[in-house]
Protein backbone atom coordinates (compact mmCIF):
# COMPACT_ATOMS: atom_id res chain seq x y z
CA UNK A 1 -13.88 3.91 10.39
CA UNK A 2 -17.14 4.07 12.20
CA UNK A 3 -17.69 4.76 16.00
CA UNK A 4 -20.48 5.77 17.93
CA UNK A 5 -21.13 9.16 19.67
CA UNK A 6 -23.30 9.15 22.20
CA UNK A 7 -25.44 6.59 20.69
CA UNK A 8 -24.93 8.22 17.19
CA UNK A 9 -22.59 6.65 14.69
CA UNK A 10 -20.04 8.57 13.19
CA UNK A 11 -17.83 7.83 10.30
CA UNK A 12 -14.52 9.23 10.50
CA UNK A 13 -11.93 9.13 7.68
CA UNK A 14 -9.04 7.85 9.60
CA UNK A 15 -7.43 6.66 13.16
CA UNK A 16 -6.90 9.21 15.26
CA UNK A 17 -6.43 10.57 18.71
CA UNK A 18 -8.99 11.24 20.91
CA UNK A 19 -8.24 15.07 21.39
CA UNK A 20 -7.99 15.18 17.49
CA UNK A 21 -11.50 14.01 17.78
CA UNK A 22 -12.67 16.46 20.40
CA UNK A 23 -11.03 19.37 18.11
CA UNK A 24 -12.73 18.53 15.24
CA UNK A 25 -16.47 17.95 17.80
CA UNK A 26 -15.58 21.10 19.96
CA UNK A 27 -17.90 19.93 22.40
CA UNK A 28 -19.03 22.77 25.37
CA UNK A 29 -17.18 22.58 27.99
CA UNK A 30 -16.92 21.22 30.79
CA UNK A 31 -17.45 17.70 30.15
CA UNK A 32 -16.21 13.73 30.72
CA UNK A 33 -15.09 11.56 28.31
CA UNK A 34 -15.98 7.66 28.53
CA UNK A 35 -14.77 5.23 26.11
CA UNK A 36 -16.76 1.94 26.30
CA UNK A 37 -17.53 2.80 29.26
CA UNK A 38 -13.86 3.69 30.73
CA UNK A 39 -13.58 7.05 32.06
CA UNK A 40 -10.66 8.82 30.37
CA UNK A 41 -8.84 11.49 32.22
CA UNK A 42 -8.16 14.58 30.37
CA UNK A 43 -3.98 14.32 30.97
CA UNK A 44 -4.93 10.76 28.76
CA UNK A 45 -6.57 12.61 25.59
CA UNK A 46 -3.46 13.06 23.52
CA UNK A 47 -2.44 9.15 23.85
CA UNK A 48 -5.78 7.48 23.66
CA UNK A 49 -6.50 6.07 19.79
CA UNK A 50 -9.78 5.95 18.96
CA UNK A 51 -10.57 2.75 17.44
CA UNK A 52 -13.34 1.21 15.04
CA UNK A 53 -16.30 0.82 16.78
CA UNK A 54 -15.67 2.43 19.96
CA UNK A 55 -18.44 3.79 21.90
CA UNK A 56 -17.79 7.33 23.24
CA UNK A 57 -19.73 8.89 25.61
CA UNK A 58 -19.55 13.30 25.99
CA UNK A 59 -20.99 14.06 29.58
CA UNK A 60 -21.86 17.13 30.49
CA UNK A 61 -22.22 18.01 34.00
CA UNK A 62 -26.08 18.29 35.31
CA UNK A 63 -26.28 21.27 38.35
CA UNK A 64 -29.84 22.25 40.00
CA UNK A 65 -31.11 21.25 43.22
């Protein structure tokens, strides 16, 4: 199944949950999620499938003045 990571595809071997995904990414935290361009709230993680060709955007936040 392939889906795209901040502009980068990714294969993955099956369907899965999105905070399977993050596990396996460990991303630094904090950060957003966005799934073609939906913001996903981090209570939502557990019961949002990730799905062939899904675009998923990691945002980190961006402090300075």
């Amino acid at each position: 199944m392939n889906i795209f990571i901040n502009q980068l595809q990714k294969e993955l071997s099956r369907s899965m949950h999105l905070d399977e995904l993050l596990d396996q990414l460990q991303p630094k935290k904090p950060f957003a999620i966005s799934i073609n361009s939906q913001f996903i709230a981090k209570a939502h993680y557990s019961a949002t499938m990730v799905h062939e060709n899904d675009s998923i955007e990691i945002i980190s936040p961006v402090t300075g003045g």
